[in-house]
PDB file of N, CA and C in Angstrom:
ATOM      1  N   UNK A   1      85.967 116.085 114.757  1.00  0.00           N
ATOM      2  CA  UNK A   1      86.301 114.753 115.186  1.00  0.00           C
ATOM      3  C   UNK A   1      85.515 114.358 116.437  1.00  0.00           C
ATOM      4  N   UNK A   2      85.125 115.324 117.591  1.00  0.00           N
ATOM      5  CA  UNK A   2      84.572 115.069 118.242  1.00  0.00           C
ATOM      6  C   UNK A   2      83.078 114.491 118.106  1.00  0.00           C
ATOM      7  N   UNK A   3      82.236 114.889 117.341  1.00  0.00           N
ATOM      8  CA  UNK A   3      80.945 114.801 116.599  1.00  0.00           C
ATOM      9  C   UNK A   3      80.900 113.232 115.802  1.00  0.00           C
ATOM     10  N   UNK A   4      82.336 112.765 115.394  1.00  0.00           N
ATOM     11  CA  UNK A   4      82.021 112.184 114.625  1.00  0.00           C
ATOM     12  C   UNK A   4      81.738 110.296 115.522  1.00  0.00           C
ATOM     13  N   UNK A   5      81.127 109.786 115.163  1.00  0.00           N
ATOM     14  CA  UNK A   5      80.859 108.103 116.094  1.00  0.00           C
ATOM     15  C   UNK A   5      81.456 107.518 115.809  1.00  0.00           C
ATOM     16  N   UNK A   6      82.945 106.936 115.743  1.00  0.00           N
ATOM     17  CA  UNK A   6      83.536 106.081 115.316  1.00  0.00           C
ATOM     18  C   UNK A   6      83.837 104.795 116.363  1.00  0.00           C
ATOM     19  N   UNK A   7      83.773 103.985 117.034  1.00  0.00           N
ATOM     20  CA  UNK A   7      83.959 102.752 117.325  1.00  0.00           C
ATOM     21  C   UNK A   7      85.155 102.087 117.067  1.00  0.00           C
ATOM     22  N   UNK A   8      85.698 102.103 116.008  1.00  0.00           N
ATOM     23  CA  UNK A   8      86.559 101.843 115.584  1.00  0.00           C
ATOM     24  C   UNK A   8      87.947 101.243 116.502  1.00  0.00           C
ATOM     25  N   UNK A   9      88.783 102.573 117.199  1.00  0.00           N
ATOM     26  CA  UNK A   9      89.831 101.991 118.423  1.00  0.00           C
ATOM     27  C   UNK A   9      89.264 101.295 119.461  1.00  0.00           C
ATOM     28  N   UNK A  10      88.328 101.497 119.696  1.00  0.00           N
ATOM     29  CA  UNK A  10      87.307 101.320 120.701  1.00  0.00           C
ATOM     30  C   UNK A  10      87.398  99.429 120.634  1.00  0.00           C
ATOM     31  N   UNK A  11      86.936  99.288 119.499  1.00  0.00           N
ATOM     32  CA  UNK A  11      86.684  97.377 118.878  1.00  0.00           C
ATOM     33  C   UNK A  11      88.489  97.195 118.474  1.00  0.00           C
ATOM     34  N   UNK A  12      89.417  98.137 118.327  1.00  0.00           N
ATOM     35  CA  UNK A  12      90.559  97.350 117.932  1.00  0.00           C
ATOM     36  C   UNK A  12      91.327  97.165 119.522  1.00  0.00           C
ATOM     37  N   UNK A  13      91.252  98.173 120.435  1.00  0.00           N
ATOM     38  CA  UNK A  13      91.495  97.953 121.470  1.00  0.00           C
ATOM     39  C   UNK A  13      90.869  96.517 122.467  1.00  0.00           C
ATOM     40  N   UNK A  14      89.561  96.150 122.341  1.00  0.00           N
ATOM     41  CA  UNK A  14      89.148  95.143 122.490  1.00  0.00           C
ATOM     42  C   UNK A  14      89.688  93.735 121.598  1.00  0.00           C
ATOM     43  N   UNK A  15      89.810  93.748 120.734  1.00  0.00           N
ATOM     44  CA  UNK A  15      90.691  92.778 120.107  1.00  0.00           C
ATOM     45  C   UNK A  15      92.318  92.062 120.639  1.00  0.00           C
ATOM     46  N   UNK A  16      92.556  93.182 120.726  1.00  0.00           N
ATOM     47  CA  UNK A  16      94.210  93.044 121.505  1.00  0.00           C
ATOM     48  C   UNK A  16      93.749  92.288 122.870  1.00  0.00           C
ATOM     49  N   UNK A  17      92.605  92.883 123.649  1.00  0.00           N
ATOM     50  CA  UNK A  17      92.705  92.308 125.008  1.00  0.00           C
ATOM     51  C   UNK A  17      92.553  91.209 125.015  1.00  0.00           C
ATOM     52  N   UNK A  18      91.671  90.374 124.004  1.00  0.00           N
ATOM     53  CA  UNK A  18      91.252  88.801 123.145  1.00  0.00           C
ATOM     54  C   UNK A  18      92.230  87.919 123.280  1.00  0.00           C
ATOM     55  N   UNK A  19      93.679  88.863 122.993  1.00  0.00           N
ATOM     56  CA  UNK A  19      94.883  87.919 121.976  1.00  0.00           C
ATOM     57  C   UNK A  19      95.074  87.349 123.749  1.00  0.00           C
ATOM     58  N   UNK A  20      95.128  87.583 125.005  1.00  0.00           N
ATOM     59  CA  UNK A  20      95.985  87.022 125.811  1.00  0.00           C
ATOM     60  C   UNK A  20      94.450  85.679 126.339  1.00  0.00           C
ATOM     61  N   UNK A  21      93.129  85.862 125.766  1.00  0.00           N
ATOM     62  CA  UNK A  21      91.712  84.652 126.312  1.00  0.00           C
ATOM     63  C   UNK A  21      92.248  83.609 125.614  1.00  0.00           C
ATOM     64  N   UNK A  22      92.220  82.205 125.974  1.00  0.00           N
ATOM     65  CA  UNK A  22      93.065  81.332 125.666  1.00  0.00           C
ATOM     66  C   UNK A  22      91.315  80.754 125.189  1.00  0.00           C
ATOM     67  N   UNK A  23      90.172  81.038 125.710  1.00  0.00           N
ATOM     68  CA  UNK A  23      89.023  80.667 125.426  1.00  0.00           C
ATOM     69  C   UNK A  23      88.558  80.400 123.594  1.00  0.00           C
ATOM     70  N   UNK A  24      87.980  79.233 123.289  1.00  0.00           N
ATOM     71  CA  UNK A  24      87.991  79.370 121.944  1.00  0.00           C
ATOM     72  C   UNK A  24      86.869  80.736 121.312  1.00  0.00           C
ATOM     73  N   UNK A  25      85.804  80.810 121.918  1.00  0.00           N
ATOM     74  CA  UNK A  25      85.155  81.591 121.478  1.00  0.00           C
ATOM     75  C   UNK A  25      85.743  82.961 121.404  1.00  0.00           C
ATOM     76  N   UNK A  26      87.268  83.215 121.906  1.00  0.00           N
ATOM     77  CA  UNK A  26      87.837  84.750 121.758  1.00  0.00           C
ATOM     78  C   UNK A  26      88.578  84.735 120.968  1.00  0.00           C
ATOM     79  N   UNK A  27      88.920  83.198 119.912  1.00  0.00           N
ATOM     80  CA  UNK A  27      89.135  83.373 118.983  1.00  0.00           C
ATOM     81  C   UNK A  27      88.691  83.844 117.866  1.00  0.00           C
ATOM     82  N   UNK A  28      87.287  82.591 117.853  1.00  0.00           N
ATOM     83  CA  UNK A  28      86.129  82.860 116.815  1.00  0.00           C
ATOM     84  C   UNK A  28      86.128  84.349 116.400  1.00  0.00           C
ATOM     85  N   UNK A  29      86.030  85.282 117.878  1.00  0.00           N
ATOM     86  CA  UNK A  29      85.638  86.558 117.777  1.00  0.00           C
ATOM     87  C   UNK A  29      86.644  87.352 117.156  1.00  0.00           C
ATOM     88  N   UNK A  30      87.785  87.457 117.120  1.00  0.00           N
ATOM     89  CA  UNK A  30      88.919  87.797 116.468  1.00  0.00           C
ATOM     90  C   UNK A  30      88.993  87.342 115.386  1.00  0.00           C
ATOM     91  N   UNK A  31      88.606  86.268 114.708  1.00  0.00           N
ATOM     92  CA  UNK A  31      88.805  85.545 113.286  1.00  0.00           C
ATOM     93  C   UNK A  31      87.341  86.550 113.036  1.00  0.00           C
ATOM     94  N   UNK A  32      86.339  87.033 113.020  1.00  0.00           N
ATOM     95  CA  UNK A  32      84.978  87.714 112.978  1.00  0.00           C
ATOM     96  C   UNK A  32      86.057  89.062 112.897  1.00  0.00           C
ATOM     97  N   UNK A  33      86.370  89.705 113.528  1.00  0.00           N
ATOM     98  CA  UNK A  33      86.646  91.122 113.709  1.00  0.00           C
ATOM     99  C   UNK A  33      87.920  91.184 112.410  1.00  0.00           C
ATOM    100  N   UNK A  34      88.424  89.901 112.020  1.00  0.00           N
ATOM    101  CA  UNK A  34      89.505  90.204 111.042  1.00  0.00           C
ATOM    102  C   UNK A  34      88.918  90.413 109.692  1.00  0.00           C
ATOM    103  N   UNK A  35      87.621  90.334 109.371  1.00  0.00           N
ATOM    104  CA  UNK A  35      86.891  90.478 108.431  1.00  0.00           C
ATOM    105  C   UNK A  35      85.936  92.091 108.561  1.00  0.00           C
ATOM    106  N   UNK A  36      86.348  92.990 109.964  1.00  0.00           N
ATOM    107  CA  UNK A  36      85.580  94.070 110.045  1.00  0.00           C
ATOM    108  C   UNK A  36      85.531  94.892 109.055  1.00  0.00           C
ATOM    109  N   UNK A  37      84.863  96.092 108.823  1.00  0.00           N
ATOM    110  CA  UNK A  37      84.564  97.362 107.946  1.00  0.00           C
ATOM    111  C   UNK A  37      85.680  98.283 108.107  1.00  0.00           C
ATOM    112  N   UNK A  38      86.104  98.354 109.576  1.00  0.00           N
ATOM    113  CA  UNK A  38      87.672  99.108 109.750  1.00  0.00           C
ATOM    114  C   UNK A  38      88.494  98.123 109.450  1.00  0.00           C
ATOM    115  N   UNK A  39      89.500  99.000 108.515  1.00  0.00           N
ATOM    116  CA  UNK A  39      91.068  98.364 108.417  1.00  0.00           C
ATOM    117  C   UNK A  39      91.829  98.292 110.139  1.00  0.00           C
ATOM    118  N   UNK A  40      91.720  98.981 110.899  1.00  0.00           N
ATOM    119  CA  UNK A  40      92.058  99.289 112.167  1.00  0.00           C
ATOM    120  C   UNK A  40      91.788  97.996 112.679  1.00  0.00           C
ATOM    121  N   UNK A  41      90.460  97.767 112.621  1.00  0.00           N
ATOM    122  CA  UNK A  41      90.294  96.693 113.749  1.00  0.00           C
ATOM    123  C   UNK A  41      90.903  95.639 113.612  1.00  0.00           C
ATOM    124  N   UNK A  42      90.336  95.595 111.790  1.00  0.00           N
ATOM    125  CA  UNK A  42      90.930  94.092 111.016  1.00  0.00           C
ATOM    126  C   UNK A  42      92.587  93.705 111.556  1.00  0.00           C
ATOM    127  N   UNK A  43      93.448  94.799 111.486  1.00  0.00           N
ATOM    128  CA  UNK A  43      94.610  94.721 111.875  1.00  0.00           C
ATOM    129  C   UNK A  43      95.021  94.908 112.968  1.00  0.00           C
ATOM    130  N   UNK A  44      94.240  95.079 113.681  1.00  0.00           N
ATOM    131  CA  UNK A  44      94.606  94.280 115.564  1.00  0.00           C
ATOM    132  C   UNK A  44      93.999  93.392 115.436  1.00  0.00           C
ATOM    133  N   UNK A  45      92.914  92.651 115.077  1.00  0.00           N
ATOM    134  CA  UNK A  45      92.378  91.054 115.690  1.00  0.00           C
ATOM    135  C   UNK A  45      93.687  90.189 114.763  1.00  0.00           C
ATOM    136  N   UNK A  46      93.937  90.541 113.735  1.00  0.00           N
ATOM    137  CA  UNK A  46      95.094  90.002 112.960  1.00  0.00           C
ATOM    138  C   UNK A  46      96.574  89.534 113.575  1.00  0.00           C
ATOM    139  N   UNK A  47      96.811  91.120 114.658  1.00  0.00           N
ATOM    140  CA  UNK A  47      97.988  90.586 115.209  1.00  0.00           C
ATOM    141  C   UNK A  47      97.836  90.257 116.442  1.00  0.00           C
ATOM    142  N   UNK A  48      96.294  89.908 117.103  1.00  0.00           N
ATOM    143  CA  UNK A  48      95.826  89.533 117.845  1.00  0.00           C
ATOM    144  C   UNK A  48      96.177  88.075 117.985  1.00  0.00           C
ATOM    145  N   UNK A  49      95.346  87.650 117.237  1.00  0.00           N
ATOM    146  CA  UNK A  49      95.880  86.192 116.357  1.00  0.00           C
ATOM    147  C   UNK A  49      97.088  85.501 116.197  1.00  0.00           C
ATOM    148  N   UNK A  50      97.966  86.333 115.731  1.00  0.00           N
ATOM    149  CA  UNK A  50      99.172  86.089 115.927  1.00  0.00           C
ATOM    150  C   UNK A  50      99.691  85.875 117.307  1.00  0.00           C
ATOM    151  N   UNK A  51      99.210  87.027 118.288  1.00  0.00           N
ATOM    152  CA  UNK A  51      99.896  86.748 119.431  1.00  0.00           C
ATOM    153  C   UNK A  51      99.543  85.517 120.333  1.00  0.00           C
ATOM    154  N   UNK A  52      98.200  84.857 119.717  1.00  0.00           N
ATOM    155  CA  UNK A  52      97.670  84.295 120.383  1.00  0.00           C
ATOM    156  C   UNK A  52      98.250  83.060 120.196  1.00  0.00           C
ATOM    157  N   UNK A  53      98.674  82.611 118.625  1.00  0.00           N
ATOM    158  CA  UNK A  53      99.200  81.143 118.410  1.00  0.00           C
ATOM    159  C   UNK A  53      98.736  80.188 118.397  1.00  0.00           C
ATOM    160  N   UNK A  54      97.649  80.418 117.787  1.00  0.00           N
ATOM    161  CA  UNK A  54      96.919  78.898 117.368  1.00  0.00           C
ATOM    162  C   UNK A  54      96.994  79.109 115.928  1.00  0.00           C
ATOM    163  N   UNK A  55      97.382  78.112 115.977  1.00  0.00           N
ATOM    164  CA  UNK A  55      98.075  77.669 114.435  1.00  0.00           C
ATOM    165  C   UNK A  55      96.925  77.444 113.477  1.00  0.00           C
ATOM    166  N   UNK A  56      95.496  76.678 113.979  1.00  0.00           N
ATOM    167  CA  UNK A  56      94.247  76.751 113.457  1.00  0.00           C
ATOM    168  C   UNK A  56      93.985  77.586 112.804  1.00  0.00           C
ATOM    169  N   UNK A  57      94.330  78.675 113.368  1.00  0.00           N
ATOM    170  CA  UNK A  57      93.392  79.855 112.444  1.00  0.00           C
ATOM    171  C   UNK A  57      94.199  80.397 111.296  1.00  0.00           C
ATOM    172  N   UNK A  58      95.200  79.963 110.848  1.00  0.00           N
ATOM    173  CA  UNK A  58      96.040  80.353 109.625  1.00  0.00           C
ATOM    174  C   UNK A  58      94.985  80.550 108.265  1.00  0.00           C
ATOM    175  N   UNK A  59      94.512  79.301 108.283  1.00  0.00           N
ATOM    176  CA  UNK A  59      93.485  79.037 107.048  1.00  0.00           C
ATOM    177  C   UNK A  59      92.447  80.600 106.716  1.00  0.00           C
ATOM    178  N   UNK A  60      92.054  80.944 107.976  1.00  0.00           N
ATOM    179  CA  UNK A  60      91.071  81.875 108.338  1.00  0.00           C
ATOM    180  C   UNK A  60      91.592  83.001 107.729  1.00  0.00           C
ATOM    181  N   UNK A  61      93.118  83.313 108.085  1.00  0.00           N
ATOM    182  CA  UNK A  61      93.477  84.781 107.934  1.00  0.00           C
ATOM    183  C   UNK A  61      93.788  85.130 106.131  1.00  0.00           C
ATOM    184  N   UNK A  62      94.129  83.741 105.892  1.00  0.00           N
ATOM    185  CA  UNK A  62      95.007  84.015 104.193  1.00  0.00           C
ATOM    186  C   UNK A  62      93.844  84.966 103.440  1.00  0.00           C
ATOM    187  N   UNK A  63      92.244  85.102 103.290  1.00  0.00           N
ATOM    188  CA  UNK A  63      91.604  86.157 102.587  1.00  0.00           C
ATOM    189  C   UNK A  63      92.338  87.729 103.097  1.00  0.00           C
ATOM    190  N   UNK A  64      92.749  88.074 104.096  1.00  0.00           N
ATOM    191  CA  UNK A  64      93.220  88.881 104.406  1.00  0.00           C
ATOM    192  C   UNK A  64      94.726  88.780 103.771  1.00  0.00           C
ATOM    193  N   UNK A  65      95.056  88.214 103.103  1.00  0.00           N
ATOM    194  CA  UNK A  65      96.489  88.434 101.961  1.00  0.00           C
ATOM    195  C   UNK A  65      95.733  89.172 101.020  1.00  0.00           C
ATOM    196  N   UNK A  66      94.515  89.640 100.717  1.00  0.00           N
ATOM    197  CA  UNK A  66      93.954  90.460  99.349  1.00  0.00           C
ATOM    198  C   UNK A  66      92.847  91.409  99.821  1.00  0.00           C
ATOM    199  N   UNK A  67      93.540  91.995 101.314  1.00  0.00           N
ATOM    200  CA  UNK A  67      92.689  92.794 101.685  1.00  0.00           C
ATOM    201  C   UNK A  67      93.511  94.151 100.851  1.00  0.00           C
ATOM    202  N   UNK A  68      92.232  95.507 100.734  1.00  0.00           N
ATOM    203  CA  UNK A  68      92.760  96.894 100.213  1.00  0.00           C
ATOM    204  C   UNK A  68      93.045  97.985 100.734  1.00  0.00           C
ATOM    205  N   UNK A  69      93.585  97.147 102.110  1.00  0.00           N
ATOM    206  CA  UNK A  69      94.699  97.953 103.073  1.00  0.00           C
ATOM    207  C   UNK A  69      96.500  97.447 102.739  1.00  0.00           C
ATOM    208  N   UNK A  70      97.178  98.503 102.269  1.00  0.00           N
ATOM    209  CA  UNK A  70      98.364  97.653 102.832  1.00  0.00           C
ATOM    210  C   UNK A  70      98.922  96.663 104.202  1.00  0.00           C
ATOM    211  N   UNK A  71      98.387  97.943 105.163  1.00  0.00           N
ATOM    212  CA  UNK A  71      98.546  96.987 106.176  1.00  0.00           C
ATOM    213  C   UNK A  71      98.521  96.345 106.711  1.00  0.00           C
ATOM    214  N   UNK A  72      96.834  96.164 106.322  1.00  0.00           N
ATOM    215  CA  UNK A  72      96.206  94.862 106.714  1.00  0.00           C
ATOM    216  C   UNK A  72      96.920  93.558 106.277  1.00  0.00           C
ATOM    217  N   UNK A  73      97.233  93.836 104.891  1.00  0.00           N
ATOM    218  CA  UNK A  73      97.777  93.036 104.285  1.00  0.00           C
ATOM    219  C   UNK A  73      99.275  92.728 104.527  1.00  0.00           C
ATOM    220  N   UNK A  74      99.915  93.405 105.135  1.00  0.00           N
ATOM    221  CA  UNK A  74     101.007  92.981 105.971  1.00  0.00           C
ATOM    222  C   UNK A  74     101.130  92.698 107.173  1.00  0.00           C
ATOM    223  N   UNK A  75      99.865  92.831 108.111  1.00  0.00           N
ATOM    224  CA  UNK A  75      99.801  92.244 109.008  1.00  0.00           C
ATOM    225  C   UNK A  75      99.183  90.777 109.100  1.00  0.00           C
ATOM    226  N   UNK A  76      98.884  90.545 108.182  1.00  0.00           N
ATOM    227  CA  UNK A  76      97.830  89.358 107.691  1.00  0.00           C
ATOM    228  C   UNK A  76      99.143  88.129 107.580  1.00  0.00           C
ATOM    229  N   UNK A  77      99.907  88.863 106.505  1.00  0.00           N
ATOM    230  CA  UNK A  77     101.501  87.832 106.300  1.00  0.00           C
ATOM    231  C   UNK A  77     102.327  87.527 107.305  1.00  0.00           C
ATOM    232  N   UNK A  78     102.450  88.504 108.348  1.00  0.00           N
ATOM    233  CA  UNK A  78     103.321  88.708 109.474  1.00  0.00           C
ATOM    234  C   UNK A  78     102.690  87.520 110.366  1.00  0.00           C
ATOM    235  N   UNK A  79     101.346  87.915 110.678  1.00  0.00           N
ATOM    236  CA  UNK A  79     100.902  86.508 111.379  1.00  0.00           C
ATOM    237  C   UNK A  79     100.899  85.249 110.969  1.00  0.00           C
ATOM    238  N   UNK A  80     100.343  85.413 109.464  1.00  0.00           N
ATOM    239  CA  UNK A  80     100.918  83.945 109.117  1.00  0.00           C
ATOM    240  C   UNK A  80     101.845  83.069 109.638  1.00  0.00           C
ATOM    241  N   UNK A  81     103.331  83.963 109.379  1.00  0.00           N
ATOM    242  CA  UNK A  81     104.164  83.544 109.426  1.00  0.00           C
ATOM    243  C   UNK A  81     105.044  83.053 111.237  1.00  0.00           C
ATOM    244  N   UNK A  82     104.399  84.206 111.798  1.00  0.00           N
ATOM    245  CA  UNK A  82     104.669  84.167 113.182  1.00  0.00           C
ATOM    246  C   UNK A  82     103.899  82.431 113.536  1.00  0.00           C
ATOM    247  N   UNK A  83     102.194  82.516 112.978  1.00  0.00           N
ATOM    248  CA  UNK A  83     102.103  81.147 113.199  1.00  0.00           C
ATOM    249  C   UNK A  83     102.288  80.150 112.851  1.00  0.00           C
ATOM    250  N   UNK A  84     102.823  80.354 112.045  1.00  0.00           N
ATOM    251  CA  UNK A  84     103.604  79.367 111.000  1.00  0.00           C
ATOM    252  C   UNK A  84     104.974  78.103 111.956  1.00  0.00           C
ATOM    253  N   UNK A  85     105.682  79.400 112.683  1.00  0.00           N
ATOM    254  CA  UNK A  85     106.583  79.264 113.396  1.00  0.00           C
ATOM    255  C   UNK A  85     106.615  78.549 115.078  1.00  0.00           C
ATOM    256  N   UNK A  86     104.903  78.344 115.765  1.00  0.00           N
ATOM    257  CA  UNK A  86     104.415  78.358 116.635  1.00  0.00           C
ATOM    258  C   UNK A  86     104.874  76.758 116.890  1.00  0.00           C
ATOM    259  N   UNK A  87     104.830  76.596 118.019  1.00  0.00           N
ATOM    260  CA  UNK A  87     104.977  74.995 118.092  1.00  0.00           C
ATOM    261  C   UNK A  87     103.650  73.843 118.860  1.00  0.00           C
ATOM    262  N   UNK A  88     102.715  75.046 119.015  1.00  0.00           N
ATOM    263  CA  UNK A  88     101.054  74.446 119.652  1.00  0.00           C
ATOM    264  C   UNK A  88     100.416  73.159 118.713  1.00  0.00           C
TER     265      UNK A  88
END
């Protein structure tokens, strides 16, 4: 594990720090990272998103309802719905 290069927590940990930039471009970048190669990341910029509450980006996340992670795919719904609920 040591040997191996993964990036991975590395970019999902950066995602989370995103969710509190009220800046649009740290959205963009989170709606970008919800489409990553890791399921990991995909599912922090996801509940990134969510935490963030812009209701905008709903449209963005629904391909992630048919991602081939479960989780992803339940984190994908969860935000939906959290923004669903938002009042921005």
């Amino acid at each position: 594990m040591l040997t191996k290069n993964d990036s991975s927590p590395v970019r999902a940990a950066a995602s989370r720090v995103l969710a509190s930039e009220p800046d649009p471009e740290s959205g963009e970048s989170l709606v970008n990272a919800a489409s990553d190669k890791s399921w990991i990341v995909r599912m922090a910029a996801l509940d990134s998103l969510a935490r963030g509450g812009d209701r905008t980006v709903s449209p963005q996340i629904v391909p992630n309802l048919e991602d081939s992670k479960d989780a992803v795919r339940s984190t994908a719904a969860a935000a939906i719905l959290r923004l669903s609920q938002t009042k921005k």
